[in-house]
N, C-alpha and C. Protein backbone atom coordinates (compact mmCIF):
# COMPACT_ATOMS: atom_id res chain seq x y z
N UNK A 1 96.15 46.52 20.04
CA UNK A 1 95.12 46.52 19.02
C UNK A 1 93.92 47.31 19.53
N UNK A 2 93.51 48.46 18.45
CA UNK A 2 92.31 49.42 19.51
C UNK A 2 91.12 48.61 19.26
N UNK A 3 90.94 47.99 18.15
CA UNK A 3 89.49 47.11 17.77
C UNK A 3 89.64 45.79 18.85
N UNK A 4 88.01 45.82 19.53
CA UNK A 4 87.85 44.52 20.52
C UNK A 4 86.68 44.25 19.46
N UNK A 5 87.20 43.48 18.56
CA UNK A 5 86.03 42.80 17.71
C UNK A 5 85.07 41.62 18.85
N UNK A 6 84.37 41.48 19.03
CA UNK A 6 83.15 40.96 19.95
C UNK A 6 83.33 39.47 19.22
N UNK A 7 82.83 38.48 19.85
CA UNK A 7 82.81 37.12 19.43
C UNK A 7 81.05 36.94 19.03
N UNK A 8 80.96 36.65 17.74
CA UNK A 8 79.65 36.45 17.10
C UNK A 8 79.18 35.52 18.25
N UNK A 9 77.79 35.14 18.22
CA UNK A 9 77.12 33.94 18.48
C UNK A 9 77.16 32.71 17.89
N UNK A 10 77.98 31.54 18.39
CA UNK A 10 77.88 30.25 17.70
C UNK A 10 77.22 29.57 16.82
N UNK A 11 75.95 29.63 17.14
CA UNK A 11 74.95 29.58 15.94
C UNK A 11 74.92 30.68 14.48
N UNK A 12 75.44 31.73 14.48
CA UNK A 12 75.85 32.18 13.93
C UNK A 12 76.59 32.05 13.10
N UNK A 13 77.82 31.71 13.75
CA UNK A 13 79.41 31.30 12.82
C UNK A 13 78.98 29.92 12.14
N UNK A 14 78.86 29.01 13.16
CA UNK A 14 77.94 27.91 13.07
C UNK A 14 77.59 27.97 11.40
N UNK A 15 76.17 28.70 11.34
CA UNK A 15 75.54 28.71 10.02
C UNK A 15 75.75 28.71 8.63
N UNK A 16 76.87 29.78 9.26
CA UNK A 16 77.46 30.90 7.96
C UNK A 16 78.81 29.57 7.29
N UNK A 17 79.54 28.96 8.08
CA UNK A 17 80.42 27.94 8.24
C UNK A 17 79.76 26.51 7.21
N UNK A 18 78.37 26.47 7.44
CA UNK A 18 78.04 25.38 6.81
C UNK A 18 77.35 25.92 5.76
N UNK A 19 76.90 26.93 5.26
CA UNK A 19 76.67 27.63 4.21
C UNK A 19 77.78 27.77 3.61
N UNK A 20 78.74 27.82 4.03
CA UNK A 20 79.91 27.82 3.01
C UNK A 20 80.72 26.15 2.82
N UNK A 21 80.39 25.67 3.83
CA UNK A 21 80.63 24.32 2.96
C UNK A 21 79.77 23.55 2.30
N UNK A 22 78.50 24.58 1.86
CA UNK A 22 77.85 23.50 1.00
C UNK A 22 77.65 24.19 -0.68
N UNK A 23 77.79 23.22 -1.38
CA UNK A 23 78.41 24.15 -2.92
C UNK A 23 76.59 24.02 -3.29
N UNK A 24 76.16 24.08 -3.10
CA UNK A 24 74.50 24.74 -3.56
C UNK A 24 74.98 25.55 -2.99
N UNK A 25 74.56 25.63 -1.10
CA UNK A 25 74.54 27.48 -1.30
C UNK A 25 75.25 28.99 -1.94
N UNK A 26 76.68 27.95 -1.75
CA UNK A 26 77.88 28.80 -2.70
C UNK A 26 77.78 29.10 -4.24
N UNK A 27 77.12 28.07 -4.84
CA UNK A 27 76.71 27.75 -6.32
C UNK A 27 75.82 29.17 -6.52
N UNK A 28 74.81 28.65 -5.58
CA UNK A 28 73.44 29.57 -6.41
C UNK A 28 73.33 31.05 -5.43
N UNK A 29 74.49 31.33 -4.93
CA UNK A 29 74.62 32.89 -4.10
C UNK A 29 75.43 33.77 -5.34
N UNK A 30 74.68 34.57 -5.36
CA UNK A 30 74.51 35.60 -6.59
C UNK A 30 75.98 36.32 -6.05
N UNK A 31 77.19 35.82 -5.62
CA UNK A 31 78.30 36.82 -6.22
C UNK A 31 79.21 35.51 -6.73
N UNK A 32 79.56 36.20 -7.59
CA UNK A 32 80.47 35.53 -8.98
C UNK A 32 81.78 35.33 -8.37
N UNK A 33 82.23 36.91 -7.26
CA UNK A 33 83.67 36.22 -6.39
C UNK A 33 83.68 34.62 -5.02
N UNK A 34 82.59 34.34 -4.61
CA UNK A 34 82.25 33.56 -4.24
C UNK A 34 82.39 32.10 -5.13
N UNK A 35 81.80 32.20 -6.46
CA UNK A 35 81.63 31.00 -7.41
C UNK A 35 83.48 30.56 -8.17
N UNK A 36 84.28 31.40 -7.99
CA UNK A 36 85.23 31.80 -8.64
C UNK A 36 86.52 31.41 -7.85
N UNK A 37 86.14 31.64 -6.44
CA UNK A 37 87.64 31.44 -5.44
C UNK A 37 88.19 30.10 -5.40
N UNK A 38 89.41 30.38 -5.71
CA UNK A 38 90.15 29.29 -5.27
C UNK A 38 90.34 29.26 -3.98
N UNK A 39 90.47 27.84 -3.20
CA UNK A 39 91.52 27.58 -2.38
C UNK A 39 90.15 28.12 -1.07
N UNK A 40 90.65 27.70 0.33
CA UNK A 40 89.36 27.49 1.09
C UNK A 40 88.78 29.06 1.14
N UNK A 41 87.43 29.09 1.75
CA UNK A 41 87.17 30.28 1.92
C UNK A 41 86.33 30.60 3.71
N UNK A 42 87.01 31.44 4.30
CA UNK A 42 87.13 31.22 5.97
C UNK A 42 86.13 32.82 6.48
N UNK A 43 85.22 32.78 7.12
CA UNK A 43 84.61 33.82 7.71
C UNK A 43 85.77 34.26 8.47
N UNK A 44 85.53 35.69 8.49
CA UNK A 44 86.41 36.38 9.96
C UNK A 44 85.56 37.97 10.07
N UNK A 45 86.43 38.84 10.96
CA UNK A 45 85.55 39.39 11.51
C UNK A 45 84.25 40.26 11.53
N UNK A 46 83.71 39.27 12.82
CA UNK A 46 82.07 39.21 12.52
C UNK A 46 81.92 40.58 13.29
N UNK A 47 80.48 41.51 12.54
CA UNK A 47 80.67 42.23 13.29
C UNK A 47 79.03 43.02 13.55
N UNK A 48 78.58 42.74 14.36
CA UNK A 48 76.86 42.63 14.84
C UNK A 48 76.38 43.96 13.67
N UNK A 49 75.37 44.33 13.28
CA UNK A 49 74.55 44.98 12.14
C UNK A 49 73.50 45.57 13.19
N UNK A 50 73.61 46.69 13.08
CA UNK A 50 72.82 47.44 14.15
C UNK A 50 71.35 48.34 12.71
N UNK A 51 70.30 48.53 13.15
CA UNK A 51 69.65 49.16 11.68
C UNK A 51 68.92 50.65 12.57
N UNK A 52 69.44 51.54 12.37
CA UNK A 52 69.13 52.51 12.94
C UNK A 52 67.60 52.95 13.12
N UNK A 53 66.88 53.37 13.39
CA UNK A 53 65.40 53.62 14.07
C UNK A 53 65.27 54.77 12.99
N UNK A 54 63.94 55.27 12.54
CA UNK A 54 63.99 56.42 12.21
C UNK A 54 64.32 57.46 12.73
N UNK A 55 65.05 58.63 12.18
CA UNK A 55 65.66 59.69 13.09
C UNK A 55 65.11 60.99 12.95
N UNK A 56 64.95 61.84 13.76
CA UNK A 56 63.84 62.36 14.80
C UNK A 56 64.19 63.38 14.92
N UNK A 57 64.59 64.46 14.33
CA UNK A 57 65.06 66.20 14.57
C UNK A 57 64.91 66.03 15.83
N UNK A 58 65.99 66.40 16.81
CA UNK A 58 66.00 67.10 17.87
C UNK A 58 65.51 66.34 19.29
N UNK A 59 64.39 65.82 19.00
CA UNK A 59 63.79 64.94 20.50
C UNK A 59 64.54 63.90 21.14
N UNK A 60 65.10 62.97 20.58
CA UNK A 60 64.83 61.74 21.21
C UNK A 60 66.35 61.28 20.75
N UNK A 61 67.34 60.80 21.20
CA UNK A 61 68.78 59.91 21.04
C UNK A 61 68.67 58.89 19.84
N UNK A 62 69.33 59.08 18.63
CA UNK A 62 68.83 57.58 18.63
C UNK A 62 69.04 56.40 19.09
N UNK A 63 68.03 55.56 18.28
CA UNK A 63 67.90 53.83 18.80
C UNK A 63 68.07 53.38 17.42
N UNK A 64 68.67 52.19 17.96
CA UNK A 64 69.50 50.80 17.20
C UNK A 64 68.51 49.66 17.73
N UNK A 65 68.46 48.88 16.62
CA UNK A 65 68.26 47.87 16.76
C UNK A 65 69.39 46.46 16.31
N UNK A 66 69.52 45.66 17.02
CA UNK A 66 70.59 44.77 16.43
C UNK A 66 69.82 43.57 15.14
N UNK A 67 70.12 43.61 14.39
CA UNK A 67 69.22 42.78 13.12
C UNK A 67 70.21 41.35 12.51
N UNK A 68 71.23 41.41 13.09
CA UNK A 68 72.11 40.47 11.69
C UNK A 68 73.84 40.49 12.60
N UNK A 69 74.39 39.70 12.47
CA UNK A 69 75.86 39.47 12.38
C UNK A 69 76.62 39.40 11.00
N UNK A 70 77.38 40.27 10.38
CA UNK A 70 77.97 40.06 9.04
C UNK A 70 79.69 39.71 9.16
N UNK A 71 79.77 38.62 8.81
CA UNK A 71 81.23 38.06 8.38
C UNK A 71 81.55 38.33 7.20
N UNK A 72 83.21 38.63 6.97
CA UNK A 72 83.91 39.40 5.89
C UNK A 72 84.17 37.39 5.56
N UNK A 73 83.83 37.39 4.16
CA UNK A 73 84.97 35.73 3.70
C UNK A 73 85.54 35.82 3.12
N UNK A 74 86.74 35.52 3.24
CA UNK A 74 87.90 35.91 2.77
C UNK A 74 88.37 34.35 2.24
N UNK A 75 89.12 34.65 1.12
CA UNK A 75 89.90 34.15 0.08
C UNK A 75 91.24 34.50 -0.11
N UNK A 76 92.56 33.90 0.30
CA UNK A 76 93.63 34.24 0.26
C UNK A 76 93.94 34.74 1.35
N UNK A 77 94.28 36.11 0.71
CA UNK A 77 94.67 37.41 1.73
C UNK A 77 93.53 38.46 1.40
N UNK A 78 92.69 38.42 0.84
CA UNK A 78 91.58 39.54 0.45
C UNK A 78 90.00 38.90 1.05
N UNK A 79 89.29 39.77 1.53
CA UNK A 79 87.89 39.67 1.49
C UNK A 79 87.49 39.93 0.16
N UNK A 80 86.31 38.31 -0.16
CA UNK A 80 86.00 38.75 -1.33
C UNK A 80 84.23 38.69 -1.83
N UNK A 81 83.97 38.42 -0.48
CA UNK A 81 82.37 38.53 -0.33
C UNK A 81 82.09 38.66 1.33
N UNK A 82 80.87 38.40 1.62
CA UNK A 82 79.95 38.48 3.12
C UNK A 82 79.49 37.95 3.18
N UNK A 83 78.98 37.88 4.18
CA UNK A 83 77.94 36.63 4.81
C UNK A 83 77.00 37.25 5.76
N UNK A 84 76.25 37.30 5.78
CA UNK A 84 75.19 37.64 6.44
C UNK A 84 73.97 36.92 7.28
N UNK A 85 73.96 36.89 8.44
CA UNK A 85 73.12 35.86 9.31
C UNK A 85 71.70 36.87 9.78
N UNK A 86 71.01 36.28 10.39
CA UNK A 86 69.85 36.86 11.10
C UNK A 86 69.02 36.19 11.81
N UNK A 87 68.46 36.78 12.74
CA UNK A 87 67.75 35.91 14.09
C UNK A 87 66.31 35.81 13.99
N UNK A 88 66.47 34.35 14.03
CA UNK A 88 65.28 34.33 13.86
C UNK A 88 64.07 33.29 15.27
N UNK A 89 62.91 33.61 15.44
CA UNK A 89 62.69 32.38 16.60
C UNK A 89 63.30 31.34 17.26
N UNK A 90 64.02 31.03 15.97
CA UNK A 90 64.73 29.45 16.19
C UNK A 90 66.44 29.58 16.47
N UNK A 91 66.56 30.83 16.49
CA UNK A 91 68.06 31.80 16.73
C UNK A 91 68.50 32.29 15.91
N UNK A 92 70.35 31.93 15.80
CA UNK A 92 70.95 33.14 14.77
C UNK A 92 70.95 31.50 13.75
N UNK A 93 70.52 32.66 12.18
CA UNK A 93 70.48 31.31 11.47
C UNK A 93 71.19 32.73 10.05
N UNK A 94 71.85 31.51 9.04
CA UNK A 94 72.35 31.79 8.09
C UNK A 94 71.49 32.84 7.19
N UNK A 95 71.47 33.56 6.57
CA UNK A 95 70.46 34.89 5.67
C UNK A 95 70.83 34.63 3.94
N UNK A 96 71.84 35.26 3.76
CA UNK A 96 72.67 35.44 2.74
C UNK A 96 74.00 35.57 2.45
N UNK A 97 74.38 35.61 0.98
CA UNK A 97 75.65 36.07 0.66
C UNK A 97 75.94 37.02 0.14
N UNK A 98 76.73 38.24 -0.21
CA UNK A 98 76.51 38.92 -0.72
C UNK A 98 77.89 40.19 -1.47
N UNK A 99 78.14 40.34 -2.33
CA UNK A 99 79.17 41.31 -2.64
C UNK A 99 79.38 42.47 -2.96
N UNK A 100 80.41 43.27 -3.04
CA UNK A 100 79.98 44.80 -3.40
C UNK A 100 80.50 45.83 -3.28
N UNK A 101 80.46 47.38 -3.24
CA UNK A 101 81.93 47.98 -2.70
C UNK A 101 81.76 48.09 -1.00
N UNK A 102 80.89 47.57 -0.30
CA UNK A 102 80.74 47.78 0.85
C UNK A 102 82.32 46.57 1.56
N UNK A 103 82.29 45.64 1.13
CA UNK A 103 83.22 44.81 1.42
C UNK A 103 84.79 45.16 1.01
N UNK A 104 84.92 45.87 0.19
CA UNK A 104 86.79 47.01 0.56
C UNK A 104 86.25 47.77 1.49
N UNK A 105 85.29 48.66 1.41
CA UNK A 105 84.90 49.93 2.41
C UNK A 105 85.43 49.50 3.31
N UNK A 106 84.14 48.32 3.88
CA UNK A 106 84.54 48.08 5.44
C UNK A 106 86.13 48.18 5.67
N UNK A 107 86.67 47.02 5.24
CA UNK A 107 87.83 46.99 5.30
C UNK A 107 88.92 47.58 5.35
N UNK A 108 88.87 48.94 4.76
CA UNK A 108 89.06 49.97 4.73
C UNK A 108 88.80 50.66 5.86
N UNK A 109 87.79 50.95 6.55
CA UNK A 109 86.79 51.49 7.30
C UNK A 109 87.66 50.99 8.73
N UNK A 110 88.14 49.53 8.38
CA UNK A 110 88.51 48.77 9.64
C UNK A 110 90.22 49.06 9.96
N UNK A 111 90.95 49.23 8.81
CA UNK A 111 91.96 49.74 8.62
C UNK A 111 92.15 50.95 9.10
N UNK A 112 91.34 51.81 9.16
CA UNK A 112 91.76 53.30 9.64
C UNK A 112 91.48 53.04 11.06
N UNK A 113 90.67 52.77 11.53
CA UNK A 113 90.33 52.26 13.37
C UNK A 113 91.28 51.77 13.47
N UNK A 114 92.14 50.82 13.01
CA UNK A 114 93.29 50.18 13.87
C UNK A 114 94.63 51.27 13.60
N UNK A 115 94.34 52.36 12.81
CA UNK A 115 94.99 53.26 13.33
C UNK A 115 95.21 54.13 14.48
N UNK A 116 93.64 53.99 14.36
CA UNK A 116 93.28 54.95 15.76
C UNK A 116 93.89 55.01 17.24
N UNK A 117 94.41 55.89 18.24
CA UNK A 117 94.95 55.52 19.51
C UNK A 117 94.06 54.83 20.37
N UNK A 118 92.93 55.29 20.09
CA UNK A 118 91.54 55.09 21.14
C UNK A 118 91.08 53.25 20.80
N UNK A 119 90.72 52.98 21.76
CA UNK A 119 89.94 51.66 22.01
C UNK A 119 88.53 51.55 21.72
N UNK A 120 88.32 50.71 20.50
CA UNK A 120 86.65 50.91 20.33
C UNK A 120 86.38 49.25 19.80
N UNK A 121 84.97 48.84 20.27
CA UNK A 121 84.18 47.84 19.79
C UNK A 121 83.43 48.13 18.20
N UNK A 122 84.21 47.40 17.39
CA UNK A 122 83.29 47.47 16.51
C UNK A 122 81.80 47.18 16.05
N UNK A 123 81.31 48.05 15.03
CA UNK A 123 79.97 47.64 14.92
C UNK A 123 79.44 48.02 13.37
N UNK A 124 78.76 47.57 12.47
CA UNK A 124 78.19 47.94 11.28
C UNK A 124 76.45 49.32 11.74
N UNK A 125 76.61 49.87 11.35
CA UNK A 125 75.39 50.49 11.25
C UNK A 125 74.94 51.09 10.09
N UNK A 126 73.53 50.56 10.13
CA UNK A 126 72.56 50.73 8.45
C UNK A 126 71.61 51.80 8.92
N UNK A 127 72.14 52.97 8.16
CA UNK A 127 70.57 53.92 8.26
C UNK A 127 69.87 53.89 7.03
N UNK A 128 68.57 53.29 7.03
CA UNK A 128 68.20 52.80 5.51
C UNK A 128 67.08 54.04 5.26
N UNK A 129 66.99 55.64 5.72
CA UNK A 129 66.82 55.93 5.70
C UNK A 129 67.62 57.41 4.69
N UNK A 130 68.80 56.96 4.94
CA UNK A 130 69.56 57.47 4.03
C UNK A 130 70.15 56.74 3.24
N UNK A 131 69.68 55.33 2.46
CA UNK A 131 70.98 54.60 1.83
C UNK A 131 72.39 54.48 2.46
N UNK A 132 72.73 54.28 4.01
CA UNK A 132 73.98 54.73 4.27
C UNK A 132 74.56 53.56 4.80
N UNK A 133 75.45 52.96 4.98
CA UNK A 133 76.06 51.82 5.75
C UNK A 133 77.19 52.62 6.30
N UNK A 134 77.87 52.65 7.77
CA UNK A 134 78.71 53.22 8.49
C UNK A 134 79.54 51.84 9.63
N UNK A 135 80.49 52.11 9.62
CA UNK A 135 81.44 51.38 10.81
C UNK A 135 81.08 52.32 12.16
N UNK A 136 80.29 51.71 13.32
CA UNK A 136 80.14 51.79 14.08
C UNK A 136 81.50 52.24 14.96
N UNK A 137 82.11 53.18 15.81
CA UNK A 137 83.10 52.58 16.64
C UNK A 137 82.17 52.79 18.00
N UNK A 138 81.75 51.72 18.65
CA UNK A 138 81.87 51.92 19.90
C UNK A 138 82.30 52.23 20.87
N UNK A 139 82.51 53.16 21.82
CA UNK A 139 83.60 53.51 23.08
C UNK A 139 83.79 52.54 24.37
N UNK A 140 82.77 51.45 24.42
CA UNK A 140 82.61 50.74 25.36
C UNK A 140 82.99 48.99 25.12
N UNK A 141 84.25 48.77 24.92
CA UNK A 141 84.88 47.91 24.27
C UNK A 141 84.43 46.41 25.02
N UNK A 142 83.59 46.60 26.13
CA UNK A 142 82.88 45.60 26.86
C UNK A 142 81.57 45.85 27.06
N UNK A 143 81.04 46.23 26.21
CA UNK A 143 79.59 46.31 26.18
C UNK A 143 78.84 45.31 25.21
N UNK A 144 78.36 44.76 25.93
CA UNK A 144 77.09 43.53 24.94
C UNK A 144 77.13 44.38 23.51
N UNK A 145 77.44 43.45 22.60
CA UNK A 145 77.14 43.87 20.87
C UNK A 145 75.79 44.26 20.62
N UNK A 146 75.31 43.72 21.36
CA UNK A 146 73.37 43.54 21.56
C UNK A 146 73.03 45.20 21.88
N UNK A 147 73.69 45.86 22.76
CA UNK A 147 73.68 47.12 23.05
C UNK A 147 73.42 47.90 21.82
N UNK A 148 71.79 48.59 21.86
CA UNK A 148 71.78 49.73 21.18
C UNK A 148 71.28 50.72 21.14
N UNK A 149 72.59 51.87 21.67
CA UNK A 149 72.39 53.07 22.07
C UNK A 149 73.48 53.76 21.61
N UNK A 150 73.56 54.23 20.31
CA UNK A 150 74.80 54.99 20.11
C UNK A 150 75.34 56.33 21.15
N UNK A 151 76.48 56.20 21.68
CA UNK A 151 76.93 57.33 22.76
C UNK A 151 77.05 58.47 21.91
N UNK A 152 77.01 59.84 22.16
CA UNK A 152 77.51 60.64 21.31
C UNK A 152 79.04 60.69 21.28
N UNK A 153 79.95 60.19 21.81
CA UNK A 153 81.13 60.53 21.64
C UNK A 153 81.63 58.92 20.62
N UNK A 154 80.59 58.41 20.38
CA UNK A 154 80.80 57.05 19.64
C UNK A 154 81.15 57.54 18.36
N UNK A 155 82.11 57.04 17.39
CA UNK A 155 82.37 57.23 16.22
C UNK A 155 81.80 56.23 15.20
N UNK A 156 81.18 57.53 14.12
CA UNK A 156 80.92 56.62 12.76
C UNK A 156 81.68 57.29 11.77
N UNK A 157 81.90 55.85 10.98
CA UNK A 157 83.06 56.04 9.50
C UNK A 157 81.82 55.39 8.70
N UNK A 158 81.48 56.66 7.85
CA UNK A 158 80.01 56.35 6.66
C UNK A 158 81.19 55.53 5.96
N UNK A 159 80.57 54.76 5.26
CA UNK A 159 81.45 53.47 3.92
C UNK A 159 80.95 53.77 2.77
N UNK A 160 81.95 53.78 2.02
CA UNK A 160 81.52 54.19 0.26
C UNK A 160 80.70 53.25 -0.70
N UNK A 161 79.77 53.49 -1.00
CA UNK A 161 79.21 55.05 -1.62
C UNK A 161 78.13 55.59 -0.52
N UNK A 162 79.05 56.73 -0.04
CA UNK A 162 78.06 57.58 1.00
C UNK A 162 77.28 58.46 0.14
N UNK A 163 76.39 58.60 1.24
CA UNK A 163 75.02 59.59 0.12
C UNK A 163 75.51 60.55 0.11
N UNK A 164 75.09 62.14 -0.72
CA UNK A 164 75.26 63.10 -0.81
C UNK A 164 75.66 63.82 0.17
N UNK A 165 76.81 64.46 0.30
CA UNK A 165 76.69 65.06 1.60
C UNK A 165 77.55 64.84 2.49
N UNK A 166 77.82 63.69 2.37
CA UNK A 166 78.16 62.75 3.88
C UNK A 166 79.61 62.25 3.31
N UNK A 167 81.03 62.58 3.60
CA UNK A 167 82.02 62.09 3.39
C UNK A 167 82.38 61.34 3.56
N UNK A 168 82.31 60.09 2.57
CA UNK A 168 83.02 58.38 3.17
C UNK A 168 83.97 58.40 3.63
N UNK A 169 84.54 57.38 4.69
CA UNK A 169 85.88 57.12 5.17
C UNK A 169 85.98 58.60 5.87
N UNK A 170 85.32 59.50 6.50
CA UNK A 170 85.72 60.46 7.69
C UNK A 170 85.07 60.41 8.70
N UNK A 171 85.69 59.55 9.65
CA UNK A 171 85.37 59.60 11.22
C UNK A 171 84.73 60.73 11.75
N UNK A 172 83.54 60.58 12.25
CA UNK A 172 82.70 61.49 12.68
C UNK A 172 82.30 61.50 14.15
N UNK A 173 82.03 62.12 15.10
CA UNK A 173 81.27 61.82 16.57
C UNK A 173 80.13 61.58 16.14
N UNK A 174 79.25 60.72 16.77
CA UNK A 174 77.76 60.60 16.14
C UNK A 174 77.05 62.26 16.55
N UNK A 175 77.22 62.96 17.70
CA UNK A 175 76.95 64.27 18.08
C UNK A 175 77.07 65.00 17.19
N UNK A 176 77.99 64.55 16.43
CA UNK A 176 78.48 65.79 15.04
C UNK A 176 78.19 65.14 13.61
N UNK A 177 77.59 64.01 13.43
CA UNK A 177 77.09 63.56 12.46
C UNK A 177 74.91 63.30 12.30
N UNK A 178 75.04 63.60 13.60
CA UNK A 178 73.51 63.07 13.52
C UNK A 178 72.88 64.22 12.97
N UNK A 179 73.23 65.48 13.86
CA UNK A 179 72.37 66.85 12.58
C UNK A 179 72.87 66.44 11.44
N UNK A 180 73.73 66.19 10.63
CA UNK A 180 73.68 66.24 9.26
C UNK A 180 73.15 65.29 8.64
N UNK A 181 73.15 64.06 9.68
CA UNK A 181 71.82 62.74 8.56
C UNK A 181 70.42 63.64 9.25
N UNK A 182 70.23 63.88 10.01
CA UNK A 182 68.95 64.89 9.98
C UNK A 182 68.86 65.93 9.30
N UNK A 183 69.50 66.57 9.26
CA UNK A 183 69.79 67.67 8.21
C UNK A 183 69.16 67.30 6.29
N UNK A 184 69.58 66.28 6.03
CA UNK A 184 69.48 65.16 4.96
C UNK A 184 68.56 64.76 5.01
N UNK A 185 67.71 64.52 5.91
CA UNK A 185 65.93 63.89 5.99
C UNK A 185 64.69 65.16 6.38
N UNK A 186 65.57 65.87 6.53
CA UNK A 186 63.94 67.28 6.73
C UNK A 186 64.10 67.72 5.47
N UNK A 187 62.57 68.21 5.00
CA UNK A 187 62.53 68.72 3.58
C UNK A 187 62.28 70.21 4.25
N UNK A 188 62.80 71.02 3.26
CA UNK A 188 62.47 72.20 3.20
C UNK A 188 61.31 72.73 3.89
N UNK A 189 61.93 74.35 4.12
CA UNK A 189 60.82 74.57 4.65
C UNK A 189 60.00 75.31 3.43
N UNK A 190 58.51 75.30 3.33
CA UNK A 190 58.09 76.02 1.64
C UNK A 190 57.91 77.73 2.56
N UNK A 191 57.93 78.52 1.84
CA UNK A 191 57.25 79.78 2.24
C UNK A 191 56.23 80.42 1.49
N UNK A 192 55.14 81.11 2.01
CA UNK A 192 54.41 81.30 1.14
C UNK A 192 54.51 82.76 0.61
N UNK A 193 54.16 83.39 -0.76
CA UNK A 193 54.44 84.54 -0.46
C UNK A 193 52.83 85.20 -0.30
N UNK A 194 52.62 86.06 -0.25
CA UNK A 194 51.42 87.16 -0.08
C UNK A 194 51.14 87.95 -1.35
C-alpha cells in the first residue's frame, strides 16, 4: 500500500465520533446526506488539513500551516459527507460537518495515489488564495503530519472544481505547480504608452 495514512490525534477521532453519535449534531449539520443515511455512519481516513501561507513569487519556499484533521464518513461502501475538527487551546476538538464535490474528489484523488508505485503520506492542502483544495502527497511517509514544509519533489493532485487553469486530478511536483498558482496570483504587468 503506497499511502501511510498518519493516525489522527485521539481527541480528534474522539470528537468527531461523538458528534456523530449525537442526533442534534447530525440533525442540525447542514448536509442532507448525513440526515438521510441509513445504517451506522464510521469516520475513516483522517487526513491532517495543511492551509497554505500566502505565496510569494520567487523568494521564499512555501509554508503550511496545519489547521484541522478531516475524516471522510462513510455510509455503506461510499463516503457521504466529512467531518472536520480543529485545535483549539483546549486541543483537537470537533468543528463541523460538511458535504460536497470535494468528498468524491478526494476519494478519487486517493484512488489514483494508491495507484502510484511511490510511497507517500497523505495530506489535504487548502490554498485559499486560489479557491483550491489539493491532496497533498508527501514523500516522507514518517514525518510528523504536523510537518509543514512542502518538499519540491512532494506531489499535489488539485481536487475538483480546480480553478482556472489548474487541471483537477493531475499529479503535479509542487516545483512544477507552484509557478503556476503564482503565475495565477500576479496581476499583470500594465504598460504605459508615451
Amino acid at each position: 500500500m503506497p499511502l501511510h495514512v498518519p493516525p489522527a490525534p485521539a481527541p480528534a477521532l474522539r470528537s468527531v465520533l461523538v458528534a456523530l453519535g449525537s442526533p442534534t449534531a447530525v440533525r442540525e449539520a447542514r448536509t442532507p446526506a448525513l440526515r438521510s443515511a441509513t445504517g451506522p455512519l464510521t469516520p475513516e481516513l483522517p487526513l491532517p488539513v495543511h492551509v497554505l501561507d500566502r505565496i510569494v513569487p520567487g523568494s521564499r519556499p512555501p509554508r503550511t500551516r496545519l489547521t484541522g484533521w478531516r475524516f471522510l464518513i462513510r455510509s455503506g461502501d461510499r463516503a457521504v459527507a466529512a467531518a472536520e475538527t480543529t485545535l483549539t487551546p483546549d486541543g483537537w476538538t470537533f468543528s463541523h460537518f460538511f458535504e460536497g464535490p470535494y468528498i468524491a474528489s478526494t476519494e478519487h484523488a486517493l484512488r489514483q495515489a494508491e495507484a502510484m508505485k511511490t510511497h507517500f503520506q497523505p495530506r489535504l492542502l487548502s490554498i485559499p488564495e486560489l479557491y483550491m483544495l489539493a491532496l497533498w502527497l508527501h514523500g516522507d511517509c514518517e514525518a510528523d503530519p504536523a510537518d509543514s514544509m512542502p518538499a519540491p519533489t512532494d506531489l499535489l493532485v488539485p481536487l475538483a472544481p480546480a480553478p482556472p487553469g489548474i487541471a483537477a486530478h493531475r499529479p503535479r511536483r509542487v516545483a512544477d505547480l507552484l509557478p503556476v498558482m503564482t503565475l495565477r496570483l500576479t496581476p499583470p504587468l500594465l504598460t504605459t504608452r508615451v
